[in-house]
Protein backbone atom coordinates (compact mmCIF):
# COMPACT_ATOMS: atom_id res chain seq x y z
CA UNK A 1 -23.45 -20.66 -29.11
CA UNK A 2 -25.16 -24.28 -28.39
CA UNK A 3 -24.09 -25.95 -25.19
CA UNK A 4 -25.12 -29.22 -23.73
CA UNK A 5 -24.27 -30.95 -20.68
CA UNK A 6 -25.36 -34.87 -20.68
CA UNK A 7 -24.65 -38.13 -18.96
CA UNK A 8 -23.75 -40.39 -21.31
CA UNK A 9 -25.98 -43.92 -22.07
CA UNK A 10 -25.59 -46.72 -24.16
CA UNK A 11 -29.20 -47.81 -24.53
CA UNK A 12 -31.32 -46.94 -20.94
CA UNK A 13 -27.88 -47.46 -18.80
CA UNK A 14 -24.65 -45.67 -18.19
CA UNK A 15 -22.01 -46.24 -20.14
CA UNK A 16 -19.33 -48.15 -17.90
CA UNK A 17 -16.80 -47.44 -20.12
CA UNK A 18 -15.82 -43.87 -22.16
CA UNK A 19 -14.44 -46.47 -24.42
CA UNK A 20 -17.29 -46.07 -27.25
CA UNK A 21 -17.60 -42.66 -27.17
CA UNK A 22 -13.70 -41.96 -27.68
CA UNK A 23 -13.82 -44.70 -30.80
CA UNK A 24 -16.77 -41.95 -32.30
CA UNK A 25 -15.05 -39.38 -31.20
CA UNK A 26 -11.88 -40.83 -33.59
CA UNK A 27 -14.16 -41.00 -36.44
CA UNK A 28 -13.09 -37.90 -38.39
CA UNK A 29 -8.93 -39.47 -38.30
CA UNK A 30 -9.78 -42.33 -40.48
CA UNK A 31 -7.90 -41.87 -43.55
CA UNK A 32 -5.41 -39.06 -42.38
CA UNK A 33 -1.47 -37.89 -42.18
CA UNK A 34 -0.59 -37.83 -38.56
CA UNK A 35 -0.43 -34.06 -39.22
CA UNK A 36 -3.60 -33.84 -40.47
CA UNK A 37 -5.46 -35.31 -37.11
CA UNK A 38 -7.08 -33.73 -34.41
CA UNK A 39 -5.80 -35.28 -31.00
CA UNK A 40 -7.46 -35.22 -27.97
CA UNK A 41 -6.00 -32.69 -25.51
CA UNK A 42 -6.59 -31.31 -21.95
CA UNK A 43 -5.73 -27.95 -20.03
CA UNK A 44 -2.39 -28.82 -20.03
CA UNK A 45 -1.31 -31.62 -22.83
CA UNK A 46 -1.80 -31.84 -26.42
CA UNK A 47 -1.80 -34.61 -28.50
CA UNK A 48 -3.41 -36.84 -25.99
CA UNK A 49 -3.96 -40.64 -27.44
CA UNK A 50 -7.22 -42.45 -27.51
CA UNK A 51 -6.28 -44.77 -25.17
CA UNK A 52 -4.90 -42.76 -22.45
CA UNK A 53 -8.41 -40.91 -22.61
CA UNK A 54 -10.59 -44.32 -21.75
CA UNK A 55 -7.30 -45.48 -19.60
CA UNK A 56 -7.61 -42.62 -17.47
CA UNK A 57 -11.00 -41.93 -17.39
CA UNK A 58 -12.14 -45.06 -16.63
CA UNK A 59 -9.88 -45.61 -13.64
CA UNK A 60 -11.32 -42.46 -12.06
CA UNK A 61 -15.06 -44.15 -11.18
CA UNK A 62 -13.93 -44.59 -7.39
CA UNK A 63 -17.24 -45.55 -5.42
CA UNK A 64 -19.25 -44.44 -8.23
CA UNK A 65 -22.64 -46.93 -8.55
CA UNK A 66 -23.59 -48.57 -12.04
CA UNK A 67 -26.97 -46.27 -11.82
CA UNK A 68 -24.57 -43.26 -11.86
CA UNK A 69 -23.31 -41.69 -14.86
CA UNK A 70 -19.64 -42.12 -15.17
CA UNK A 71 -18.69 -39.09 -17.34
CA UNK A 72 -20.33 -36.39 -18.52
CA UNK A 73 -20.49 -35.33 -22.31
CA UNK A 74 -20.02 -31.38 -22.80
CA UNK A 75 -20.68 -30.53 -26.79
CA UNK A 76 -19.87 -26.84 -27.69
CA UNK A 77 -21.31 -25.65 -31.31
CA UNK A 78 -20.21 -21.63 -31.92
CA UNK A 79 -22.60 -20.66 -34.54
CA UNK A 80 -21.54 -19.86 -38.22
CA UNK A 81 -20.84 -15.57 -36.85
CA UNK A 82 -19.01 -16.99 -33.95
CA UNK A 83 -16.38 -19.10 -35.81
CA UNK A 84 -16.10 -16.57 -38.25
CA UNK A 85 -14.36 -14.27 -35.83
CA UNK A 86 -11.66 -17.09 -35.09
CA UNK A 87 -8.31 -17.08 -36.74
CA UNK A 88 -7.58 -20.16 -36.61
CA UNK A 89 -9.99 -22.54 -35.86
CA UNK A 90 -7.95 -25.17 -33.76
CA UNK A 91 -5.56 -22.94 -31.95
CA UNK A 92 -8.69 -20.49 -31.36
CA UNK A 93 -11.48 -23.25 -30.05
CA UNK A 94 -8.65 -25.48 -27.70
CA UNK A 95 -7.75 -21.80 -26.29
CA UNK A 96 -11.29 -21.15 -25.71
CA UNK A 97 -11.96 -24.94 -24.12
CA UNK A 98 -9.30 -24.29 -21.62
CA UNK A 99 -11.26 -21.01 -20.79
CA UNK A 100 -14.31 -22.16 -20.28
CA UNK A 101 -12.97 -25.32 -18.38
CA UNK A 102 -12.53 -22.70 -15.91
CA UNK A 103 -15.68 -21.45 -15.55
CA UNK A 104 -17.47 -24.73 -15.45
CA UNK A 105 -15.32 -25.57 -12.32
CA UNK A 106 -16.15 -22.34 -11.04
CA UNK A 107 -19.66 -23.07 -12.06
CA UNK A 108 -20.00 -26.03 -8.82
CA UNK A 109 -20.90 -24.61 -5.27
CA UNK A 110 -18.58 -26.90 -4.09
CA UNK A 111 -15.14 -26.87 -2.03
CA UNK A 112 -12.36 -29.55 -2.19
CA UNK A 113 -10.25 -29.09 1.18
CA UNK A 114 -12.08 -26.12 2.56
CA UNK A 115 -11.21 -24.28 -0.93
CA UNK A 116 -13.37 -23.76 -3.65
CA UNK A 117 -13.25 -26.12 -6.82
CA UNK A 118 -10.86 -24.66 -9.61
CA UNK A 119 -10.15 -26.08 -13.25
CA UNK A 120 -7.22 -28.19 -11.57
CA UNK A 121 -9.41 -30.51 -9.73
CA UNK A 122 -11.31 -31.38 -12.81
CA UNK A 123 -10.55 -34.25 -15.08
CA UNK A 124 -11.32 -33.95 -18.76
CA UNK A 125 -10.24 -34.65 -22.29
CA UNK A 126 -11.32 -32.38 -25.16
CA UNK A 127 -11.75 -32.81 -28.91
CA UNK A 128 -12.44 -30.50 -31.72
CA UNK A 129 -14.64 -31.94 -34.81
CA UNK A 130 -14.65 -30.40 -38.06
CA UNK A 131 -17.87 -32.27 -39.67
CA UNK A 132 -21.53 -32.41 -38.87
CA UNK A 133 -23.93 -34.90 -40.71
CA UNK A 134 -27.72 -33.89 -41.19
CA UNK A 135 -29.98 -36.22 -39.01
CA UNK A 136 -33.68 -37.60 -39.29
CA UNK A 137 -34.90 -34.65 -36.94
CA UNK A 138 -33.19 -31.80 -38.78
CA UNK A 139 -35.60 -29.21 -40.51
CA UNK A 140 -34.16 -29.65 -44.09
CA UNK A 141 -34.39 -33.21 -43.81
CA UNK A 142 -37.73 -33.53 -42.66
CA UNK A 143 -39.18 -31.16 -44.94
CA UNK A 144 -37.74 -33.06 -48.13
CA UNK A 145 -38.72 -36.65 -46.71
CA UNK A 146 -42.26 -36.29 -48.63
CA UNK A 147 -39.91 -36.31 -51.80
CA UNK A 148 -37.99 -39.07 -50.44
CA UNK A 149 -40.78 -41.26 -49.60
CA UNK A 150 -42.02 -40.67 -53.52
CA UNK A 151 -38.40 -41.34 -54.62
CA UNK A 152 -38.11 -44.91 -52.56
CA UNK A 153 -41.37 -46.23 -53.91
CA UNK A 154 -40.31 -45.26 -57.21
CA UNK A 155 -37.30 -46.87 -57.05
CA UNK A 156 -38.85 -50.13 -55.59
CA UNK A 157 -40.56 -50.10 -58.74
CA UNK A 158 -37.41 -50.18 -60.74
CA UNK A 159 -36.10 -53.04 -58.65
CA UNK A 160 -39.85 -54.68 -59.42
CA UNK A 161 -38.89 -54.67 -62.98
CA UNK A 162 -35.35 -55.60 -63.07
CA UNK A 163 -36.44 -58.86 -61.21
CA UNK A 164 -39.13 -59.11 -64.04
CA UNK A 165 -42.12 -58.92 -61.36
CA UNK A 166 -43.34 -56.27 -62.61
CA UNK A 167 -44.00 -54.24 -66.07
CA UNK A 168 -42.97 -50.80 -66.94
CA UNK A 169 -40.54 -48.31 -68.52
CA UNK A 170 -37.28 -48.10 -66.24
CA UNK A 171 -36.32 -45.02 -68.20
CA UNK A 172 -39.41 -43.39 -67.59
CA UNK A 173 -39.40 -43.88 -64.00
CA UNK A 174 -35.74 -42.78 -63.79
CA UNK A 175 -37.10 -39.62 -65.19
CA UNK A 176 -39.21 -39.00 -62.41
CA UNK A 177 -37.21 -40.00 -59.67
CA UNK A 178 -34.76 -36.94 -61.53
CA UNK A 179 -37.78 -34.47 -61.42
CA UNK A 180 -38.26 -35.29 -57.63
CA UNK A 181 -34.59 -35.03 -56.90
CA UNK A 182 -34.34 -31.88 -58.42
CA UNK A 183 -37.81 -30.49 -57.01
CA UNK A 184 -37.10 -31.19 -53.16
CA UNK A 185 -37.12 -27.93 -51.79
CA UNK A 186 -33.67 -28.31 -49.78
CA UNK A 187 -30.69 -28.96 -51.70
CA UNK A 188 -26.93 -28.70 -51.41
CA UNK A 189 -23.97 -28.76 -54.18
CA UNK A 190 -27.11 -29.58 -56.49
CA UNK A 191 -28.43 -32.91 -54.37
CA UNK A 192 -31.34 -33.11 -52.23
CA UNK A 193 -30.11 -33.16 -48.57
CA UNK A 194 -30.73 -36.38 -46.75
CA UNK A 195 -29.82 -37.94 -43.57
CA UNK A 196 -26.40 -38.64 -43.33
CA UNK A 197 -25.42 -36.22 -45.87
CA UNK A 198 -21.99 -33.78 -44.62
CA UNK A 199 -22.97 -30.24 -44.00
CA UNK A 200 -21.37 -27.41 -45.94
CA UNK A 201 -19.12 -24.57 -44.53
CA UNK A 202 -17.29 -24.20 -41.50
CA UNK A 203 -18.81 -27.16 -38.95
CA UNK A 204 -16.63 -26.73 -36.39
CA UNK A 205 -17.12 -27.57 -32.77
CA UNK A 206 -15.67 -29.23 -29.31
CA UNK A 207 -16.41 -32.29 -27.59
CA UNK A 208 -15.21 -32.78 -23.37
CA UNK A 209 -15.45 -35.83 -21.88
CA UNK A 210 -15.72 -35.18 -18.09
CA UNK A 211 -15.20 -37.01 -15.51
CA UNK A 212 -17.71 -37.45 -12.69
CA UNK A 213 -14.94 -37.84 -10.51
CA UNK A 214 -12.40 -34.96 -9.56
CA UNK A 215 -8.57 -35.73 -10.02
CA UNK A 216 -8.45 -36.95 -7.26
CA UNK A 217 -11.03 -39.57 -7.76
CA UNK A 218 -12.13 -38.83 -4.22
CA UNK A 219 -15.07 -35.94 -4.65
CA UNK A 220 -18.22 -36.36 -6.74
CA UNK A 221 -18.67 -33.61 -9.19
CA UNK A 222 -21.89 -33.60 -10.99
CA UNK A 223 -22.83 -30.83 -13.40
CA UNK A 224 -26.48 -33.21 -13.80
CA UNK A 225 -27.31 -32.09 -10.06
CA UNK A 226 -30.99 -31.73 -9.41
CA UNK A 227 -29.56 -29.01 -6.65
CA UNK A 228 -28.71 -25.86 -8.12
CA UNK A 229 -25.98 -23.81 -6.03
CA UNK A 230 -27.04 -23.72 -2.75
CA UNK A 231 -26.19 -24.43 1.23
CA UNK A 232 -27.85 -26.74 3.62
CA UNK A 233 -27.25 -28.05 7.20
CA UNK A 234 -26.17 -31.69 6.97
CA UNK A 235 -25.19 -33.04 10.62
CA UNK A 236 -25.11 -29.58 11.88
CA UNK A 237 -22.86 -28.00 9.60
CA UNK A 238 -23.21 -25.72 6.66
CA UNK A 239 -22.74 -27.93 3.27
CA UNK A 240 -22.25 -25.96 0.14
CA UNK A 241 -23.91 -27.98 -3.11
CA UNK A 242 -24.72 -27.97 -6.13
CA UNK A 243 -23.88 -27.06 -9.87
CA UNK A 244 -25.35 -23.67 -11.49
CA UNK A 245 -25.89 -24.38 -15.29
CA UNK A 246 -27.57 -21.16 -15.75
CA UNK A 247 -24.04 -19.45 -14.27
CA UNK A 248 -21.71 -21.72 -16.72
CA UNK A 249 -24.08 -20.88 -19.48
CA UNK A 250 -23.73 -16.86 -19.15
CA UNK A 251 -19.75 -17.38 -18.12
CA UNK A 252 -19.24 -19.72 -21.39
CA UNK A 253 -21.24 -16.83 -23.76
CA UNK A 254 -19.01 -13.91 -21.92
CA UNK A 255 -15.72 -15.67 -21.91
CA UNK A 256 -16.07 -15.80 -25.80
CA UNK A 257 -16.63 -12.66 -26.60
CA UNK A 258 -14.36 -11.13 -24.38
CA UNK A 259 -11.32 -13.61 -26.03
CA UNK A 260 -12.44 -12.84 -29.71
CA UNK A 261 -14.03 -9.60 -29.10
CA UNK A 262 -17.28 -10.79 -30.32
CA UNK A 263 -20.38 -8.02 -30.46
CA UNK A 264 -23.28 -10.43 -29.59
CA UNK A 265 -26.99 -9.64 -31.28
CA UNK A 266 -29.32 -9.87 -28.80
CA UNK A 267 -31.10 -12.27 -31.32
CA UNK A 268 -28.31 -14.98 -30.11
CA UNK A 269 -27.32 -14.11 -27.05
CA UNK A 270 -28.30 -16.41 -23.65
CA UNK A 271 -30.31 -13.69 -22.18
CA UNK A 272 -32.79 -13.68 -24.57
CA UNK A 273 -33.32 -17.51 -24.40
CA UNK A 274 -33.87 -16.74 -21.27
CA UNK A 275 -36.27 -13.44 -21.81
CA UNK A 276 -38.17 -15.85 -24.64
CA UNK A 277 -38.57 -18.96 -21.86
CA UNK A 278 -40.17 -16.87 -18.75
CA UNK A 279 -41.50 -13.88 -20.64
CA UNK A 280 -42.21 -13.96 -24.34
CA UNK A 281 -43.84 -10.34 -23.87
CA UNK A 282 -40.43 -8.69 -23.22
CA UNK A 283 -38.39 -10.83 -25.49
CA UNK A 284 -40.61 -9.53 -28.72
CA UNK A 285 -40.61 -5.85 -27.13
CA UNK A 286 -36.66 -6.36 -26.60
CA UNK A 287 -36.24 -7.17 -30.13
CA UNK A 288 -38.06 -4.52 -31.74
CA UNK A 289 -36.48 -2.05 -29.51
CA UNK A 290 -33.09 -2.71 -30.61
CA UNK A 291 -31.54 0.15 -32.61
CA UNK A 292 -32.15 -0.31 -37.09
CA UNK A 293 -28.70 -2.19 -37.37
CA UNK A 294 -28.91 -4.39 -34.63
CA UNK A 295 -32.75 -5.07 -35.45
CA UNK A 296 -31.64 -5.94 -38.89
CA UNK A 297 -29.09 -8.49 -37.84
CA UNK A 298 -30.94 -9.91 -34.80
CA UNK A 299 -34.34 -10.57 -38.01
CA UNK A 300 -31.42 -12.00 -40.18
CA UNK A 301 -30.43 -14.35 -37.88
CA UNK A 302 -33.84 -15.58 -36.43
CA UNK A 303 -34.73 -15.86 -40.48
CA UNK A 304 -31.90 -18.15 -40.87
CA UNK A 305 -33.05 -20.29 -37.92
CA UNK A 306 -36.75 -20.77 -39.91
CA UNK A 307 -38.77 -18.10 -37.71
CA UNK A 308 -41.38 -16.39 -39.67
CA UNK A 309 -39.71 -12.97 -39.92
CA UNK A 310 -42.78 -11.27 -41.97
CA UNK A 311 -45.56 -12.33 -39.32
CA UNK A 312 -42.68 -10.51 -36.56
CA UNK A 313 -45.03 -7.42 -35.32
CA UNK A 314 -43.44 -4.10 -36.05
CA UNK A 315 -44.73 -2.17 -33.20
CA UNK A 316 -45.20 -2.98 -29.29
CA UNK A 317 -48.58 -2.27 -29.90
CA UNK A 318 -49.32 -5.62 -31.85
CA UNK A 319 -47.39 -7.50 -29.52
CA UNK A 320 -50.54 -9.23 -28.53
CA UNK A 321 -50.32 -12.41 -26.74
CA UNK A 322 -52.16 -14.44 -29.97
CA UNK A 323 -49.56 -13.24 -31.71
CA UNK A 324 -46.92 -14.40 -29.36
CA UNK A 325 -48.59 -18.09 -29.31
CA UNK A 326 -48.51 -18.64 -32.69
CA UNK A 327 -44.88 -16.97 -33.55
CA UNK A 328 -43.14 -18.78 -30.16
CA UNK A 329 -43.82 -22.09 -32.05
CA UNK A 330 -41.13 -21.02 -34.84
CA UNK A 331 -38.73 -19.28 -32.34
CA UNK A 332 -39.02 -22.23 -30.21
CA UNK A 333 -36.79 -23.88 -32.76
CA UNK A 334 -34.61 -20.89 -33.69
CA UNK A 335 -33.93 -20.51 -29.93
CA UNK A 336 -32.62 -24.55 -29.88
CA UNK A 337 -30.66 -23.69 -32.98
CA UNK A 338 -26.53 -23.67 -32.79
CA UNK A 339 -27.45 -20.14 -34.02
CA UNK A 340 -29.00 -18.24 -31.12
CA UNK A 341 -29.46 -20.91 -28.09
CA UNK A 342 -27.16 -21.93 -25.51
């Protein structure tokens, strides 16, 4: 599971208005049946349009400066073994966006009215995605661009010709450009993978847009806090504050494999993002203590997310800190992965 929590900005400022992010968010309707759409929905209503989403969003900003976010962005990406559990994948991830609504208001060390916060004081709009593009940053992208550097220059060359400013055989550079296509080490449905490209398989995943504001659009709640949950004496009262990430995080992980009944591998699980982050020592020795199966699975997975399974030591005793260094650097991007970070 893959979770992030950001303020939305269009360039180094705010957004003022959700009204961008709901047009992208509408991307993946162009071109389909009314049946065939996925609507934007909240804990309570389905089939939500577009433009009640900015209406209502953006009328709930009460007091709110232009140097404060307005909304908050909440992506959810189960990995490929998590939305293979589901049954169906709509019904399956708005049930589970409800449920973990829940826990992200119980997430704020905050009350409303001397009563702590609950899912009804929060306003938010959801939407599930079926497609995911490949981007500049992405592994398989990166990896091929030495291929698609040759490939441009190549085909500059072509152009060169055609325009009759240069000499050459078209043919024979079309021939080469082939060999490179076909040589680039990451390929899928036979073409080299580039940015922009659609990812195979299941791609599922949710998008909330949440306000910063609580229905009410009288209480601040801000899930960017720099105070995690905590108490302090303000004008000589106690003052509870603050958001707990690390608390929604854990809740978010549990509430989804207690709806799907989903046996988590340690290999993706949040505590050992957390083991790998403050102590690398125990997350290696926590791995290769796992029982054969579990091993097996936890190395499969890590493999899949690029970590260099063969240099993995196989006893505790080689679990020398050198050997941490250099395999943390591949882990480090396995443990970001949709795979195995949240």
């Amino acid at each position: 599971m893959y979770i992030t929590i950001t303020a939305q900005k269009l360039g180094g400022q705010y957004s003022q208005s959700v009204a961008n992010f709901v047009d992208y968010l509408e991307k993946e309707n162009e071109g389909l049946q009314q049946e065939e759409m996925e609507h934007f929905f909240n804990q309570y209503g389905d089939e939500i349009s577009a433009s009640e989403v900015v209406k209502d969003i953006d009328g709930n900003t009460a007091k709110l400066k232009k140097k404060e976010p307005k909304f908050y962005s909440i992506t959810v990406s189960p990995s490929k073994y998590e939305l293979r559990k589901l049954q169906n994948n709509r019904e399956d991830l708005k049930t589970y966006t409800r449920a973990i609504m829940k826990d992200y208001a119980a997430s704020f060390n905050r009350e409303i009215n001397g009563k702590p916060i609950t899912v009804d004081d929060i306003k938010y709009y959801a939407k599930i995605e079926h497609q995911r593009t490949y981007k500049g940053t992405d592994k398989k992208v990166r990896e091929n661009q030495t291929f698609a550097t040759k490939i441009l220059k190549l085909k500059n060359e072509v152009r060169k010709i055609e325009r009759g400013e240069a000499n050459g055989s078209v043919k024979k550079i079309q021939r080469k450009i082939a060999k490179l296509e076909a040589e680039a080490p990451h390929q899928q449905n036979g073409k080299r993978i580039v940015q922009g490209m659609l990812k195979e398989g299941n791609q599922s995943h949710i998008h909330i847009i949440v306000s910063r504001k609580d229905v009410s659009n009288s209480v601040s709640l801000s899930p960017g806090s720099k105070y995690k949950a905590s108490e302090v004496m303000m004008n000589g009262k106690l003052v509870k504050r603050g958001f707990d990430r690390d608390s929604f995080f854990a809740k978010a992980e549990q509430t989804f494999d207690t709806t799907f009944r989903y046996r988590r591998n340690y290999a993706e699980s949040y505590k050992s993002k957390k083991d790998f982050i403050k102590n690398p020592k125990l997350y290696f020795s926590t791995l290769l203590g796992l029982p054969a199966s579990d091993k097996a699975i936890a190395f499969k997975i890590l493999g899949k997310a690029g970590v260099p399974i063969a240099s993995i030591p196989t006893n505790k005793v080689q679990l020398a800190l050198k050997t941490i260094r250099y395999l943390k650097r591949g882990v480090d991007i396995a443990i970001k992965s949709g795979s195995i970070g949240v």
